[in-house]
C-alpha atoms as a PDB file:
ATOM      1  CA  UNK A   1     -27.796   3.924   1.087  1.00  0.00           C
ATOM      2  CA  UNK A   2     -25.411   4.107  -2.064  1.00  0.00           C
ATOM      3  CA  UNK A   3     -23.454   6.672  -2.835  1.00  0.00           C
ATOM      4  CA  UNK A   4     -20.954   7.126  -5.131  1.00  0.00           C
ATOM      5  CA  UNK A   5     -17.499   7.270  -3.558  1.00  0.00           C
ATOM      6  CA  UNK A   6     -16.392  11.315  -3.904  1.00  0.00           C
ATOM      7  CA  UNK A   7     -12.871  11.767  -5.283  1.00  0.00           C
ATOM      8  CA  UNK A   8      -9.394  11.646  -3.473  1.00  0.00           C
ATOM      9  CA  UNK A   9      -5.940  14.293  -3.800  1.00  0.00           C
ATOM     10  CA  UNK A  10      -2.981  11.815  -3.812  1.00  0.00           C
ATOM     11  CA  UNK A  11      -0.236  12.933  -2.109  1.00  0.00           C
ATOM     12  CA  UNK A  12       3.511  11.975  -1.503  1.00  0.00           C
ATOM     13  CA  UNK A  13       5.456  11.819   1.779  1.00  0.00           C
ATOM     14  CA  UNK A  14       9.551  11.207   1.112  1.00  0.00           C
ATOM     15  CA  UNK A  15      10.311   7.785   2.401  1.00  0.00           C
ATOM     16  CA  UNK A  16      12.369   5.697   0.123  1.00  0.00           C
ATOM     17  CA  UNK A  17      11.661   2.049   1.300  1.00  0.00           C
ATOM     18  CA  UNK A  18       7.300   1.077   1.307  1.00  0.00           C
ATOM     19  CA  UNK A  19       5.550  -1.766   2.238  1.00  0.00           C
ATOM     20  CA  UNK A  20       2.358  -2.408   0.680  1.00  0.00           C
ATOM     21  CA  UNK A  21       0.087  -4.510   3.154  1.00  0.00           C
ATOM     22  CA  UNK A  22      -2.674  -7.064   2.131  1.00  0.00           C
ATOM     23  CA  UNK A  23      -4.772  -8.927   4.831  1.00  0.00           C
ATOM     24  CA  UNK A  24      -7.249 -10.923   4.034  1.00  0.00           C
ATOM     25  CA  UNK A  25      -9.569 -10.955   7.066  1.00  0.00           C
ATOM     26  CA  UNK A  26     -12.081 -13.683   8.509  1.00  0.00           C
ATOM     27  CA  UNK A  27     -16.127 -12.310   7.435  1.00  0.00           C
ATOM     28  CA  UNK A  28     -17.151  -8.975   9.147  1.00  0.00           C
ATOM     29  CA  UNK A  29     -13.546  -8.765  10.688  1.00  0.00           C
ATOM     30  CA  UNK A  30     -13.047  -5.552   8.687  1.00  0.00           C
ATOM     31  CA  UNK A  31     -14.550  -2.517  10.949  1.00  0.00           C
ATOM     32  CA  UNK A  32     -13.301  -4.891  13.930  1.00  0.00           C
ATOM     33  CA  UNK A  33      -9.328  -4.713  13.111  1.00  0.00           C
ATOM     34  CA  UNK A  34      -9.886  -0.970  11.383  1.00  0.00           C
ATOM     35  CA  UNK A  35     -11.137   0.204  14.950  1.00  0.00           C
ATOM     36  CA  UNK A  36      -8.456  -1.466  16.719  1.00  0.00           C
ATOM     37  CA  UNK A  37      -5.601  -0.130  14.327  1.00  0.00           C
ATOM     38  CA  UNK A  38      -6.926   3.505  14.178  1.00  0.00           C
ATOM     39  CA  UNK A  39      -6.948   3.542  18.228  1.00  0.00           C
ATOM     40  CA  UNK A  40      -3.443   1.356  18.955  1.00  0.00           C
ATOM     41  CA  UNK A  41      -0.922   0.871  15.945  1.00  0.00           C
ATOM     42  CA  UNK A  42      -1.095   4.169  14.261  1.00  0.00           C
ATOM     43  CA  UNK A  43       0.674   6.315  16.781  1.00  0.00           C
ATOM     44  CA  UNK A  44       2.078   3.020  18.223  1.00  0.00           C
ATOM     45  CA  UNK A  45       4.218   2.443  14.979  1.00  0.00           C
ATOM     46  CA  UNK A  46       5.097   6.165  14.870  1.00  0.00           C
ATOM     47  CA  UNK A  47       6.296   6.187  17.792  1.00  0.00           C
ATOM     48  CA  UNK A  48       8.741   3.886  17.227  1.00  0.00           C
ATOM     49  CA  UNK A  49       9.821   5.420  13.973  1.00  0.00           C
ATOM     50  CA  UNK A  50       7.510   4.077  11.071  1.00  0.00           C
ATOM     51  CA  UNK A  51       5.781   6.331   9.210  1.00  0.00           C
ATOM     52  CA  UNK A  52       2.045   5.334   8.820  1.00  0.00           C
ATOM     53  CA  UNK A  53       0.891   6.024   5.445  1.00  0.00           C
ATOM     54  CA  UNK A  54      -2.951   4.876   3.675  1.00  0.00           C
ATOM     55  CA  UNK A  55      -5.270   2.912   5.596  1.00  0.00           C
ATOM     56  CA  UNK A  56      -8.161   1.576   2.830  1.00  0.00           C
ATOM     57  CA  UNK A  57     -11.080  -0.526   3.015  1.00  0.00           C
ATOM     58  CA  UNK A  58     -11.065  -2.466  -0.423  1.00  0.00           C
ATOM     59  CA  UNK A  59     -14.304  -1.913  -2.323  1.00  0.00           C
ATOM     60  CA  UNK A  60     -13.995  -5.114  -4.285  1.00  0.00           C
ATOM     61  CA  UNK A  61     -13.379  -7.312  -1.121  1.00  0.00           C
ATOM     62  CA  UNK A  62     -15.579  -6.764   2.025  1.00  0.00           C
ATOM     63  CA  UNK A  63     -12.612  -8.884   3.366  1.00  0.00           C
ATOM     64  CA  UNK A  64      -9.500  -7.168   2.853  1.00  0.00           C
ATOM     65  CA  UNK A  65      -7.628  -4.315   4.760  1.00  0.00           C
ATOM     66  CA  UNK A  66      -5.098  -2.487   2.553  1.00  0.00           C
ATOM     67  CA  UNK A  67      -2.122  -0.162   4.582  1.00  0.00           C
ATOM     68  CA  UNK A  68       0.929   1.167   4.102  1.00  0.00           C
ATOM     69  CA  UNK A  69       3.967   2.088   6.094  1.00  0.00           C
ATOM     70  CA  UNK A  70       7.079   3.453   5.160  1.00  0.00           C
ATOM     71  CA  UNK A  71      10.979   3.805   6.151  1.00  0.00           C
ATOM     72  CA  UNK A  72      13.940   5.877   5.420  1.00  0.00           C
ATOM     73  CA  UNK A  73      16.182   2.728   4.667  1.00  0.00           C
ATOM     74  CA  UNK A  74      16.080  -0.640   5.282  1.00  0.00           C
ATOM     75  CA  UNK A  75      18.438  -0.613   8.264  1.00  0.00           C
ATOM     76  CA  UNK A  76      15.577   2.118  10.042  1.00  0.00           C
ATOM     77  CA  UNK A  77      13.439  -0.307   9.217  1.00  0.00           C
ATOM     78  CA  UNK A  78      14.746  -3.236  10.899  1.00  0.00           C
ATOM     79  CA  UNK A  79      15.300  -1.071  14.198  1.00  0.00           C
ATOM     80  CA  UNK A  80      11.903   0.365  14.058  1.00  0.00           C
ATOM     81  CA  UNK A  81       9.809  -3.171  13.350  1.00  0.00           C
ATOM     82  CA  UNK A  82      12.016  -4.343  16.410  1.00  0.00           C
ATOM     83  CA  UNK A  83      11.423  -1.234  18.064  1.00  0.00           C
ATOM     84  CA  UNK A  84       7.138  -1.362  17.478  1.00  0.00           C
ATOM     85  CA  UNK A  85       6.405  -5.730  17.772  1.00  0.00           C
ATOM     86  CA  UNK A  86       8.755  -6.042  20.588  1.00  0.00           C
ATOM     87  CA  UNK A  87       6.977  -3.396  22.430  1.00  0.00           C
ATOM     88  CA  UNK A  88       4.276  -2.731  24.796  1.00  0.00           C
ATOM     89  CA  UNK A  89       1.447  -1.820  22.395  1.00  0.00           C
ATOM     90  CA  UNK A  90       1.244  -4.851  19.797  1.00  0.00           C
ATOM     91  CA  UNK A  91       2.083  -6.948  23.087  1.00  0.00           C
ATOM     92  CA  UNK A  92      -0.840  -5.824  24.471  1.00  0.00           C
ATOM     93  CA  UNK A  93      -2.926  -6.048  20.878  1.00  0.00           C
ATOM     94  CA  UNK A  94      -1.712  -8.521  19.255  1.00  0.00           C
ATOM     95  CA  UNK A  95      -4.158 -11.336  20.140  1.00  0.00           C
ATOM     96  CA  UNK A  96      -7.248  -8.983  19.060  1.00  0.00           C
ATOM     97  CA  UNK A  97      -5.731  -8.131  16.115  1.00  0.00           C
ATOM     98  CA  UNK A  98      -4.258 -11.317  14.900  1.00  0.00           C
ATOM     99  CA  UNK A  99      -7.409 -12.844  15.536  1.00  0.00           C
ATOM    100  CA  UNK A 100      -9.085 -10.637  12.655  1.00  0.00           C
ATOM    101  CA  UNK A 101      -6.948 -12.231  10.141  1.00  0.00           C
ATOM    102  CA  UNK A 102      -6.921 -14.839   7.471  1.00  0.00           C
ATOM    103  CA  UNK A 103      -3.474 -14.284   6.266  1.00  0.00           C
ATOM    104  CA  UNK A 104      -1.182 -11.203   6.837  1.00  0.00           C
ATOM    105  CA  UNK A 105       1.786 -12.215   4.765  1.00  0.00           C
ATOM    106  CA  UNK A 106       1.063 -10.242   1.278  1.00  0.00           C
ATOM    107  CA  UNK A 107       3.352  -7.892   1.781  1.00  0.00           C
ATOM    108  CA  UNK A 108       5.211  -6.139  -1.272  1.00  0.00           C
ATOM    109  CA  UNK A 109       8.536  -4.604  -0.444  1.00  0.00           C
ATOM    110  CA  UNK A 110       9.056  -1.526  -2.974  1.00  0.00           C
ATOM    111  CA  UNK A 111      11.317   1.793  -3.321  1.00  0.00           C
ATOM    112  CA  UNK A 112       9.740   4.919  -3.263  1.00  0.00           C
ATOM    113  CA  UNK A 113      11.129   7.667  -3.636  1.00  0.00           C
ATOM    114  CA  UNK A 114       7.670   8.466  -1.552  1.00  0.00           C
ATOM    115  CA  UNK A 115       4.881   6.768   0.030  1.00  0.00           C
ATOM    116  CA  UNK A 116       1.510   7.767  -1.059  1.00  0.00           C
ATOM    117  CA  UNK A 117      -1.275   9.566   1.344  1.00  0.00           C
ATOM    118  CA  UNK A 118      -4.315  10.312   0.111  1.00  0.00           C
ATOM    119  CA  UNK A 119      -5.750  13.792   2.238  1.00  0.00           C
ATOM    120  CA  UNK A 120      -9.645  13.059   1.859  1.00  0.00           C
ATOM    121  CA  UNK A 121     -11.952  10.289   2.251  1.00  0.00           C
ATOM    122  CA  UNK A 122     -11.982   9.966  -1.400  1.00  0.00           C
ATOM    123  CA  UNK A 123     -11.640   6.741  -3.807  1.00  0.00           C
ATOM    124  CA  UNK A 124      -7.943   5.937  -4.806  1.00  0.00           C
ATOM    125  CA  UNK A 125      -6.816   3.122  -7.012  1.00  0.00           C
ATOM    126  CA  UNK A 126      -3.530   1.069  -7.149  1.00  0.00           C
ATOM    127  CA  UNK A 127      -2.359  -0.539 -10.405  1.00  0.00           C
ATOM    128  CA  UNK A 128       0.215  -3.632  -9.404  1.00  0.00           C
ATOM    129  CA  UNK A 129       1.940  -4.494 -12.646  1.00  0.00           C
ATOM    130  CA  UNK A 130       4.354  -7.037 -13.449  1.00  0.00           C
ATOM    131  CA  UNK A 131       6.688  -6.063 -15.899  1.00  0.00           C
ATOM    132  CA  UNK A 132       8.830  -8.476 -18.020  1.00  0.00           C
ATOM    133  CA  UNK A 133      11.772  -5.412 -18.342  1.00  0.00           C
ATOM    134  CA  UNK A 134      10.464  -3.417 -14.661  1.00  0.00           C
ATOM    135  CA  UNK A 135      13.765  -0.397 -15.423  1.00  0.00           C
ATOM    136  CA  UNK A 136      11.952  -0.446 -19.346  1.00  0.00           C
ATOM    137  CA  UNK A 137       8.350  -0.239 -18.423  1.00  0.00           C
ATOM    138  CA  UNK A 138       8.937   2.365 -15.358  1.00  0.00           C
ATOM    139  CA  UNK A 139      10.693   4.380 -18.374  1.00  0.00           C
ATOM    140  CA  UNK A 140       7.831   3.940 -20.578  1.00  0.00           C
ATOM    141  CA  UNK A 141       5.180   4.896 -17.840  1.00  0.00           C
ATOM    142  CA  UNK A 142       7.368   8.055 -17.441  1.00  0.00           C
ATOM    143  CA  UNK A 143       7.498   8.628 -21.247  1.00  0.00           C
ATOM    144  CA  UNK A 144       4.287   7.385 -22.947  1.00  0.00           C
ATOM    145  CA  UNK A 145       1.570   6.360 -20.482  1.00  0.00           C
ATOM    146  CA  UNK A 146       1.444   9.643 -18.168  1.00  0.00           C
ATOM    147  CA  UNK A 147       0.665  11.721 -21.580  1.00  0.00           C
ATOM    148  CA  UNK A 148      -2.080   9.118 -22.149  1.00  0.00           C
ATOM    149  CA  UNK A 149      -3.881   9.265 -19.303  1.00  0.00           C
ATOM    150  CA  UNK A 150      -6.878  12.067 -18.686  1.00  0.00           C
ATOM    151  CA  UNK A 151      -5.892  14.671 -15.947  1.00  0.00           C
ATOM    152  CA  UNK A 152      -6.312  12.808 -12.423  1.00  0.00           C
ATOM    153  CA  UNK A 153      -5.273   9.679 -13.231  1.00  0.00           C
ATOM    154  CA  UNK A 154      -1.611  10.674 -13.840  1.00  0.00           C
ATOM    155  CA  UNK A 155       0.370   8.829 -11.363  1.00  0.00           C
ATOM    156  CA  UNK A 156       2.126  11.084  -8.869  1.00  0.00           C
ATOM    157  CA  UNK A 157       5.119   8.604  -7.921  1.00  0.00           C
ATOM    158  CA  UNK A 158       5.742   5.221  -9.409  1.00  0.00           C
ATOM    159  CA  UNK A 159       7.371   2.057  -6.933  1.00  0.00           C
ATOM    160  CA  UNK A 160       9.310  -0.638  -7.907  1.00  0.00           C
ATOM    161  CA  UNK A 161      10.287  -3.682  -5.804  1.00  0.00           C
ATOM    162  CA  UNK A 162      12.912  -3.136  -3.307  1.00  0.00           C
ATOM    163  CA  UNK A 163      15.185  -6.279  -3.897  1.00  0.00           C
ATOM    164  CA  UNK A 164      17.387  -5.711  -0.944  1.00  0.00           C
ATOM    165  CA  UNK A 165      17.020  -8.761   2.116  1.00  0.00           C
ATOM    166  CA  UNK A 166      14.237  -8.467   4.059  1.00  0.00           C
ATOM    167  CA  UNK A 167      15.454  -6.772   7.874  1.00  0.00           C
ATOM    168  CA  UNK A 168      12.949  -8.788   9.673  1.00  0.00           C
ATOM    169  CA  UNK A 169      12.558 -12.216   8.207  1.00  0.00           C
ATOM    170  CA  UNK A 170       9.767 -12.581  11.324  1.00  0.00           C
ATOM    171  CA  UNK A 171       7.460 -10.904   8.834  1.00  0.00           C
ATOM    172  CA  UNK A 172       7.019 -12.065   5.067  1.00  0.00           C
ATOM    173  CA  UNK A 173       7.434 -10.128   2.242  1.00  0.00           C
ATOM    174  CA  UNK A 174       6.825 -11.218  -1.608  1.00  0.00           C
ATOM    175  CA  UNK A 175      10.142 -12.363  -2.915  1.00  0.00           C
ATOM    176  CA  UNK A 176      10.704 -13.414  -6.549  1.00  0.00           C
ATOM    177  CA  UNK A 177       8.998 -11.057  -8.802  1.00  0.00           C
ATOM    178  CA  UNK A 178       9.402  -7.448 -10.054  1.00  0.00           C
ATOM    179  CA  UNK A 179       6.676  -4.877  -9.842  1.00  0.00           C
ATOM    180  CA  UNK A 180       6.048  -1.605 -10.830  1.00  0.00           C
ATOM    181  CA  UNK A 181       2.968   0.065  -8.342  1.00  0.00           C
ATOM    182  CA  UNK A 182       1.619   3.425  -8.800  1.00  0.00           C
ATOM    183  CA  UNK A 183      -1.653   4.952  -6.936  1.00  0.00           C
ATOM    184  CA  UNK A 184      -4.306   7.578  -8.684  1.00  0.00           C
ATOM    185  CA  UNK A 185      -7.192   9.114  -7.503  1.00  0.00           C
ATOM    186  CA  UNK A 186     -10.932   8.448  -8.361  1.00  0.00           C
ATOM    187  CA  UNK A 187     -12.394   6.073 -10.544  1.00  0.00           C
ATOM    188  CA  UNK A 188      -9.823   4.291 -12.753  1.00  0.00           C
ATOM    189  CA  UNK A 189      -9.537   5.271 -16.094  1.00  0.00           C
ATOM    190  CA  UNK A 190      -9.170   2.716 -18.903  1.00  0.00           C
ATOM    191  CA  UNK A 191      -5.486   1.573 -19.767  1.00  0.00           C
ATOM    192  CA  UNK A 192      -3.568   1.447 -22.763  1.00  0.00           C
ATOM    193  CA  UNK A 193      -2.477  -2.037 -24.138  1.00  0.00           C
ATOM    194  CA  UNK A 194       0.158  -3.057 -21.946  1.00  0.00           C
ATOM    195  CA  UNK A 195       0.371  -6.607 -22.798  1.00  0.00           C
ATOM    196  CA  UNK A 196       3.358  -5.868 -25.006  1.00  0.00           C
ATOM    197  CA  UNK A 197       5.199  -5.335 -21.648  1.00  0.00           C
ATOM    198  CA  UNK A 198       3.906  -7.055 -18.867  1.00  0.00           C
ATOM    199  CA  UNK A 199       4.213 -10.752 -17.858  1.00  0.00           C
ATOM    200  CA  UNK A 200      -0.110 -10.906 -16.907  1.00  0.00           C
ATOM    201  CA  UNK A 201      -2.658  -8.259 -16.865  1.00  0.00           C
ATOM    202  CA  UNK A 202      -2.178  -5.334 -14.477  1.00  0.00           C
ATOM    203  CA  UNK A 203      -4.342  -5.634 -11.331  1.00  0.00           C
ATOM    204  CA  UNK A 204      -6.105  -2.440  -9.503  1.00  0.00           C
ATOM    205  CA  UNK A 205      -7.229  -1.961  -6.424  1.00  0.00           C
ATOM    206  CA  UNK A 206     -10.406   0.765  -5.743  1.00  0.00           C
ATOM    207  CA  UNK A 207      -9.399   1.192  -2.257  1.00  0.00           C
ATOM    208  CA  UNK A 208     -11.556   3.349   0.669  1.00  0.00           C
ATOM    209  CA  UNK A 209      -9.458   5.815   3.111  1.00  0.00           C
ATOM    210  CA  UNK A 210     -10.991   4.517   6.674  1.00  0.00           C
ATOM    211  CA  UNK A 211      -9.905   7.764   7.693  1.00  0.00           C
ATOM    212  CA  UNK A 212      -8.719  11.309   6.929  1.00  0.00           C
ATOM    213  CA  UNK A 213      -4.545  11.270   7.554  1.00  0.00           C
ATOM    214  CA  UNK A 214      -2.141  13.546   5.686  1.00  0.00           C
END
């Protein structure tokens, strides 16, 4: 049965540094790894000091498991991925999971200040831009696109890439480009021209909650 997907609240958690995950899974690997990471690496990560943010099922890609996780620095985040895949639970896991995947190494590194939650099982959308000026074009989302946009789709936080080294080279991250990211809830409404600033069309993502987290 179809149903229209109902609408999500964005929310913000404080956590400066965010990683923005991409896997692209083998066919009907999806629900497989979603199960797995709901029951082992949520409160396995937090444990160790990560702070589990959005799960998502992308509705454009049966194929493709969106997360995101987030850190207070970059040093906390070097201890705490140490901390988490030297330690019992992705020990134990990381075989089943691993095997799920295609390729686990899109990765964007940004700066918050906050990582977005969504608190319902409603649609939210991310818009990945790539800026030719990123400190311009974060200025002139603050200044002349939030006024544009219909009530809803108002970004609550806008990221930008976190140039700083990457504190655990064992996992990729993106590295030579500039982005500005922002999240929104329900459907996404039509941009403005942006072509004036950007380097390629923006790219959005109509992503699923698996779950309900706060």
């Amino acid at each position: 049965m179809n149903s229209r997907p109902v609408t999500a609240t964005v929310t913000v958690n404080p956590s400066p540094v965010v990683e923005l995950r991409q896997y692209t899974l083998h066919p009907g690997a999806r629900d497989t790894l979603i199960e797995l990471f709901e029951r082992e690496f949520v409160t396995g990560q937090e444990k160790a000091g990560i702070r589990v943010g959005g799960r998502f099922r992308d509705l454009d890609d049966p194929d493709r498991f969106v997360w995101l996780r987030s850190f207070p620095d970059m040093a906390e985040r070097a201890r705490a991925l140490h901390s988490f895949y030297g330690g019992p639970v992705w020990r134990a896991h990381r075989d089943a999971a691993n095997a799920t995947m295609v390729d686990s190494d899109d990765v964007l590194l940004l700066r918050g200040p906050a990582v977005p939650a969504s608190s319902d099982k409603g649609l939210v959308v991310a818009t990945i831009c790539h800026p030719r000026d990123p400190g311009a074009f974060a200025d002139h989302v603050e200044r002349r696109l939030r006024p544009e946009l219909p009530a809803g789709a108002v970004p609550a936080e806008v990221l930008r890439t976190e140039h700083a080294e990457n504190t655990f080279p064992a996992l990729p991250v993106r590295t030579g480009e500039d982005v500005v990211v922002w999240f929104t809830a329900g459907e996404p409404a039509p941009l403005p021209d942006l072509s004036a600033h950007l380097t390629r069309p923006p790219r959005r993502l109509r992503l699923l909650p698996t779950v309900s987290y706060v």
